[in-house]
PDB file of N, CA and C in Angstrom:
ATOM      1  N   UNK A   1       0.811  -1.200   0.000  1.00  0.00           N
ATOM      2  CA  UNK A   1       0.000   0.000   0.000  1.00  0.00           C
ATOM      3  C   UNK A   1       0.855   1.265   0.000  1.00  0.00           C
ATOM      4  N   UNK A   2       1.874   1.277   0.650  1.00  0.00           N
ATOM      5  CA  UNK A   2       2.613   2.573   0.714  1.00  0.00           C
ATOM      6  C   UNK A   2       3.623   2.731  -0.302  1.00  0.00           C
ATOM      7  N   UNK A   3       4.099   1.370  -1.017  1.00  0.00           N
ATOM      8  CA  UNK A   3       4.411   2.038  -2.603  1.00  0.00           C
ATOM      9  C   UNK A   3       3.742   2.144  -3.731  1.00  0.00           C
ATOM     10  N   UNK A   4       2.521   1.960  -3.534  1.00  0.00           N
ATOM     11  CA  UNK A   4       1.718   2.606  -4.485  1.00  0.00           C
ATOM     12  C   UNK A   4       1.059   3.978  -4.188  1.00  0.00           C
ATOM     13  N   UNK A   5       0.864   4.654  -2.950  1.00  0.00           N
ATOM     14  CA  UNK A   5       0.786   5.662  -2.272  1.00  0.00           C
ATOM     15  C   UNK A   5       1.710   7.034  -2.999  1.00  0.00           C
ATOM     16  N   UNK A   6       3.148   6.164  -2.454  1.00  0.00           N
ATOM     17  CA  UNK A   6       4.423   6.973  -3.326  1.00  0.00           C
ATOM     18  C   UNK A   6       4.202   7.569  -4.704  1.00  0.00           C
ATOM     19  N   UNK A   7       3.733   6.299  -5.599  1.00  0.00           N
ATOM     20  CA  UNK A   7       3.825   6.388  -6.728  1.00  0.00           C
ATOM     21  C   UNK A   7       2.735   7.365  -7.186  1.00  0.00           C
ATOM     22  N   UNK A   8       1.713   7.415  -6.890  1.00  0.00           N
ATOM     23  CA  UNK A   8       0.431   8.503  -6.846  1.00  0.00           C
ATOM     24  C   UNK A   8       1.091  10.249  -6.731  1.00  0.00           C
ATOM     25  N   UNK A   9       2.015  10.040  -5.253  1.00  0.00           N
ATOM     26  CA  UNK A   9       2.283  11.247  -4.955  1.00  0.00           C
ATOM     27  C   UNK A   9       2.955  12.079  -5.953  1.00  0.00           C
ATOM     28  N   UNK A  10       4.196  11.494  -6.159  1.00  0.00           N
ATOM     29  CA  UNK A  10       4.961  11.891  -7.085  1.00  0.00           C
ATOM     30  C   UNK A  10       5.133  12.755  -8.232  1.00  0.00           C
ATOM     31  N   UNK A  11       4.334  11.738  -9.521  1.00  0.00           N
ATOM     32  CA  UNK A  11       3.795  12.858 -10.610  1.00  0.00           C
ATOM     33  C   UNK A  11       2.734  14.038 -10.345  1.00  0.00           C
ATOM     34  N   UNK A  12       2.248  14.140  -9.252  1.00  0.00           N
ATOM     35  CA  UNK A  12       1.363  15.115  -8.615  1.00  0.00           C
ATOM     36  C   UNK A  12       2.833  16.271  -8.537  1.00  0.00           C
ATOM     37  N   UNK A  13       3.319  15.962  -7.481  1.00  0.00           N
ATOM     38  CA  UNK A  13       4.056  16.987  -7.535  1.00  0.00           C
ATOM     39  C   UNK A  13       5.196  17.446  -8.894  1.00  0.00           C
ATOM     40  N   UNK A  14       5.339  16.493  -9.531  1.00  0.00           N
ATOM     41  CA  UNK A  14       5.785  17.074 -10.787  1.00  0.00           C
ATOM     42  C   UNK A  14       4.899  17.985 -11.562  1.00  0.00           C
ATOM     43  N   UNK A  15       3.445  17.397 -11.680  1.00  0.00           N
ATOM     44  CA  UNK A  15       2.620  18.530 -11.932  1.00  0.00           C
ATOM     45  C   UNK A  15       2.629  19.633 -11.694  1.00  0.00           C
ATOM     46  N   UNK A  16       2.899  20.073 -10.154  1.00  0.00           N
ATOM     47  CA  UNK A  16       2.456  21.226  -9.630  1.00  0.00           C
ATOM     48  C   UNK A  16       3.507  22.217  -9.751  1.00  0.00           C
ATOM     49  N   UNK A  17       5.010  21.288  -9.859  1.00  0.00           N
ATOM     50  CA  UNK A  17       5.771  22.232 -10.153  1.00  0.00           C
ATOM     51  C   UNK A  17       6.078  22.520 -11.925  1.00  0.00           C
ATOM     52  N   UNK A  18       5.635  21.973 -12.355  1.00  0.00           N
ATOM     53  CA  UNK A  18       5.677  22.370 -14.168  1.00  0.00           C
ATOM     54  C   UNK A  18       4.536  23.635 -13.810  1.00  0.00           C
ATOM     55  N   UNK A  19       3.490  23.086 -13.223  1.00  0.00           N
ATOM     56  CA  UNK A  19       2.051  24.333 -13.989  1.00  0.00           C
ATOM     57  C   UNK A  19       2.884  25.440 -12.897  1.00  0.00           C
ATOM     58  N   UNK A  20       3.339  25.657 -12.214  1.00  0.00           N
ATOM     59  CA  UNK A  20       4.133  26.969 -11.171  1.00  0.00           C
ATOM     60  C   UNK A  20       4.893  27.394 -12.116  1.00  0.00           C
ATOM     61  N   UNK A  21       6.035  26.398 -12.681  1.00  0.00           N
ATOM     62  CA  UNK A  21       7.256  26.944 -13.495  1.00  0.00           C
ATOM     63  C   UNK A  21       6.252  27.651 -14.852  1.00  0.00           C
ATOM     64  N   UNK A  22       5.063  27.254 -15.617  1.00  0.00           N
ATOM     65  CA  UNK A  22       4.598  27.855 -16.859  1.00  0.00           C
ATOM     66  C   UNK A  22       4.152  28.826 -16.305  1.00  0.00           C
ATOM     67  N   UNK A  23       3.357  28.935 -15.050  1.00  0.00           N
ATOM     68  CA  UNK A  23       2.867  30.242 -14.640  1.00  0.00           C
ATOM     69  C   UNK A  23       3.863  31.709 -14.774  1.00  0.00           C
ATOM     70  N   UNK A  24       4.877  30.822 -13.562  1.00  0.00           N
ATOM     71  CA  UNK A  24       6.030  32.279 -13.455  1.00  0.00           C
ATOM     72  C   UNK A  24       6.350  32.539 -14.938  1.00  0.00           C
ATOM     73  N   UNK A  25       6.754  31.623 -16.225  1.00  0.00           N
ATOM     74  CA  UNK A  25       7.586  32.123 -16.985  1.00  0.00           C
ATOM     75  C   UNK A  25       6.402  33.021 -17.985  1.00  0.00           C
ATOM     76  N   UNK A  26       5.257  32.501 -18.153  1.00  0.00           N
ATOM     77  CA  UNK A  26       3.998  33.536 -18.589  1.00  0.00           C
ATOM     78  C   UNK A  26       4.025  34.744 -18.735  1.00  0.00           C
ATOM     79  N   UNK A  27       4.603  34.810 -16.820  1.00  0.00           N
ATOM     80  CA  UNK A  27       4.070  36.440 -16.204  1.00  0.00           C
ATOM     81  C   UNK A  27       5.548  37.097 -16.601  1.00  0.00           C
ATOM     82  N   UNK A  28       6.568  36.375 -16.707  1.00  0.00           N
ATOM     83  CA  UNK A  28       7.766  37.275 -17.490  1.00  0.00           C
ATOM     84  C   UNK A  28       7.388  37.285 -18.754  1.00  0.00           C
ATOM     85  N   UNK A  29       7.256  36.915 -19.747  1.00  0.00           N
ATOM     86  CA  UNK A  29       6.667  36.874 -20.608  1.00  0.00           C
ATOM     87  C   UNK A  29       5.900  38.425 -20.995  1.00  0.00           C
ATOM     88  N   UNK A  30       4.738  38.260 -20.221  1.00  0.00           N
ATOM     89  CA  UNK A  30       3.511  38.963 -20.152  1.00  0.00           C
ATOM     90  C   UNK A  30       4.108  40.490 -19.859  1.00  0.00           C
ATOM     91  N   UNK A  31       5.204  40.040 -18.561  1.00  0.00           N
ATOM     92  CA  UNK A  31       5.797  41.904 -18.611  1.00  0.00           C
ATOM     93  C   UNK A  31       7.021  42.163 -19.392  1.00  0.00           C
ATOM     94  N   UNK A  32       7.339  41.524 -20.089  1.00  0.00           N
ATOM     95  CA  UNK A  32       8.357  41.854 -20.957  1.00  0.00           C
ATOM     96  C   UNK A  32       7.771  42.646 -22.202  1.00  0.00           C
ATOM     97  N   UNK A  33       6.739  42.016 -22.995  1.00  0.00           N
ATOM     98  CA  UNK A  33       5.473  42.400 -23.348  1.00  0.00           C
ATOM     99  C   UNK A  33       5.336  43.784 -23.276  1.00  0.00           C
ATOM    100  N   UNK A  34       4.771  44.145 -22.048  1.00  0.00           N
ATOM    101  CA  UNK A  34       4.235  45.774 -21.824  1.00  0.00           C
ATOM    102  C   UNK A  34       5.566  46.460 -21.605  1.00  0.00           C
ATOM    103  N   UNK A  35       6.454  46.171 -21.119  1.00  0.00           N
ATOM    104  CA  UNK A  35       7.808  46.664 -20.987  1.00  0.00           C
ATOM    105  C   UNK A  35       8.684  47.241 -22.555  1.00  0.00           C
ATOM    106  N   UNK A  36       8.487  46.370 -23.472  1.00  0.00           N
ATOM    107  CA  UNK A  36       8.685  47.116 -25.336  1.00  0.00           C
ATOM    108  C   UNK A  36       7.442  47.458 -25.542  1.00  0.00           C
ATOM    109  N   UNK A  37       6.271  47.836 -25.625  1.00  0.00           N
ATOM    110  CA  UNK A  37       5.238  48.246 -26.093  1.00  0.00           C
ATOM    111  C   UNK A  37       4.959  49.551 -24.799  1.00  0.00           C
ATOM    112  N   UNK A  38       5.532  49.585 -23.969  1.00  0.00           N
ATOM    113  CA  UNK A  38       5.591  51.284 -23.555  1.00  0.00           C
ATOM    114  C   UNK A  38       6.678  52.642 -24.130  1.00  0.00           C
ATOM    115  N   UNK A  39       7.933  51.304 -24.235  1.00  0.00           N
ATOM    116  CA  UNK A  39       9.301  51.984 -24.452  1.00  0.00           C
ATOM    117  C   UNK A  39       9.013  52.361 -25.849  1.00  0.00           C
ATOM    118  N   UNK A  40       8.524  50.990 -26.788  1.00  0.00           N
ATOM    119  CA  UNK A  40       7.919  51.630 -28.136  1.00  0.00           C
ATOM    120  C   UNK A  40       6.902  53.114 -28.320  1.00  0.00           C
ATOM    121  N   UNK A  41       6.009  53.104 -27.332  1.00  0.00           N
ATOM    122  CA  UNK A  41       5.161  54.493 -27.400  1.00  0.00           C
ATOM    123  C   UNK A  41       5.869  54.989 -26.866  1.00  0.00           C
ATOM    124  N   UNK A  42       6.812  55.535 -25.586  1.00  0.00           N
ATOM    125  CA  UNK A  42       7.645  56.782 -25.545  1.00  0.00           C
ATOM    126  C   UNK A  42       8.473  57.019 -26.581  1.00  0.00           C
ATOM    127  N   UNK A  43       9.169  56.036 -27.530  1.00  0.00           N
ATOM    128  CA  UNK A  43       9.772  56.391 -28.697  1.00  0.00           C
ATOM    129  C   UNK A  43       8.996  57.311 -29.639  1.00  0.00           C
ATOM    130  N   UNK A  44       7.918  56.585 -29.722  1.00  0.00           N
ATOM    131  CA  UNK A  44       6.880  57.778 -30.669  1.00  0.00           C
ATOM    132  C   UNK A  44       6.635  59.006 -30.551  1.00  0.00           C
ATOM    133  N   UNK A  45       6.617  58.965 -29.035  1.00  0.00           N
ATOM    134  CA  UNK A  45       5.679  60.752 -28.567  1.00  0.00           C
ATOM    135  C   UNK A  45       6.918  61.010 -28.470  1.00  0.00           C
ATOM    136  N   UNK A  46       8.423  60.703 -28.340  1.00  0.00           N
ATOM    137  CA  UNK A  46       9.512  61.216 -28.359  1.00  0.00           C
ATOM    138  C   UNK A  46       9.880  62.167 -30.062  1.00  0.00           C
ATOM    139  N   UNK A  47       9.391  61.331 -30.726  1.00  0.00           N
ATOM    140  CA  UNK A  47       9.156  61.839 -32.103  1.00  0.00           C
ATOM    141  C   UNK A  47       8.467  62.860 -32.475  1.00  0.00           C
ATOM    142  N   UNK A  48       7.344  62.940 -31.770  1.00  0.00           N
ATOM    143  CA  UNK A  48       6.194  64.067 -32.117  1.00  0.00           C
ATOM    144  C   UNK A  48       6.772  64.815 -31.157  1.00  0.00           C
ATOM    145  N   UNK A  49       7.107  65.000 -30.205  1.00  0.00           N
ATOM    146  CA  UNK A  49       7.564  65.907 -29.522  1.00  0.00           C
ATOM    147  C   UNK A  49       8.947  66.883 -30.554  1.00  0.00           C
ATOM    148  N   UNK A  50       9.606  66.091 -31.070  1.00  0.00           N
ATOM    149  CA  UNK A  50      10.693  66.375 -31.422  1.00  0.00           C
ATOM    150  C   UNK A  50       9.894  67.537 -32.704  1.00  0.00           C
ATOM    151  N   UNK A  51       8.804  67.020 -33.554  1.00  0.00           N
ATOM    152  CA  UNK A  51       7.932  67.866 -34.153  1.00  0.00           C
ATOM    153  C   UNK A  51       7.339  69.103 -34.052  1.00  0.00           C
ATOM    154  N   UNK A  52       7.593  68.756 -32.547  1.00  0.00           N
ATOM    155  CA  UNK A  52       6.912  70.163 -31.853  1.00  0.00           C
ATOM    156  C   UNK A  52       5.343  70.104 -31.247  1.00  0.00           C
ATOM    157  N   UNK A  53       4.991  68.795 -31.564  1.00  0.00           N
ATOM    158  CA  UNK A  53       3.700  68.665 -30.570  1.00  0.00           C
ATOM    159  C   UNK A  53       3.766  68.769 -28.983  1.00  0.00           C
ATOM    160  N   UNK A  54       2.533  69.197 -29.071  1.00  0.00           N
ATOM    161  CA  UNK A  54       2.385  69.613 -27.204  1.00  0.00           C
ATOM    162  C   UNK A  54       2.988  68.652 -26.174  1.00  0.00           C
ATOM    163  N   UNK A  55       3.748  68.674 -25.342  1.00  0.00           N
ATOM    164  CA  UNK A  55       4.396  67.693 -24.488  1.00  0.00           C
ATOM    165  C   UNK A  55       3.018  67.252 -23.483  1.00  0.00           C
ATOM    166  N   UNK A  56       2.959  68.634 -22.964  1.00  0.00           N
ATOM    167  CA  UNK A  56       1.795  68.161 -22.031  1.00  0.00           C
ATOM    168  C   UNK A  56       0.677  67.135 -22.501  1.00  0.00           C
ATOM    169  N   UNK A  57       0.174  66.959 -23.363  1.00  0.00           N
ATOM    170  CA  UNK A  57      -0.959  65.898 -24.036  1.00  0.00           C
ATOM    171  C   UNK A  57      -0.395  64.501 -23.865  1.00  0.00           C
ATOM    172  N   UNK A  58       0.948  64.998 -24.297  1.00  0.00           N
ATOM    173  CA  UNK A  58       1.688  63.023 -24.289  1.00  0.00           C
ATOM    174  C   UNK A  58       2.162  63.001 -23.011  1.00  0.00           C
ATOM    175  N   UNK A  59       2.502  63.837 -22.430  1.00  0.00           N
ATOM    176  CA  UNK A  59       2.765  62.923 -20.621  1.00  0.00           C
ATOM    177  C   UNK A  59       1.574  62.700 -20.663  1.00  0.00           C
ATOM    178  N   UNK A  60       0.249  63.670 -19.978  1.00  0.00           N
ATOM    179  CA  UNK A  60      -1.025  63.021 -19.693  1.00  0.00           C
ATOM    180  C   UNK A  60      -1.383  62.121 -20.533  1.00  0.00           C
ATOM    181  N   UNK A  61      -0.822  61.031 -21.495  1.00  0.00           N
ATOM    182  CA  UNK A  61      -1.489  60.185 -21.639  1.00  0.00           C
ATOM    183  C   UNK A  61      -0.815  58.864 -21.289  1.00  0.00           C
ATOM    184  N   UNK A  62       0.269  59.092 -20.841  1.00  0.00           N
ATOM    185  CA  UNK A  62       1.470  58.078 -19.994  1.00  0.00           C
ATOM    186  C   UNK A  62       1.150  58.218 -18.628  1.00  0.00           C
TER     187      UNK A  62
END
């Protein structure tokens, strides 16, 4: 009974640590993500600014 017990336990916890490890690497993922797609829009309004558009409009919208 208690090595089949074992054997139950086991891939459980392999489970739990794969779906933890896909979670965390997701959420890097996920902010790496918004991390170039902000730096990309300050590049832009860095541009229009450079144009001479209103600064104030593009901070308030950051």
């Amino acid at each position: 009974m208690l090595n089949n017990e074992n054997k139950v336990k086991k891939p459980l916890k392999k489970e739990v640590f794969l779906l933890c490890s896909l979670l965390i690497i997701r959420s890097l993922i996920e902010g790496c993500v918004e991390r170039i797609v902000f730096i990309v829009s300050m590049l832009i309004d860095y541009g229009s600014v450079k144009r001479g558009n209103n600064i104030g409009r593009i901070v308030a919208v950051h």
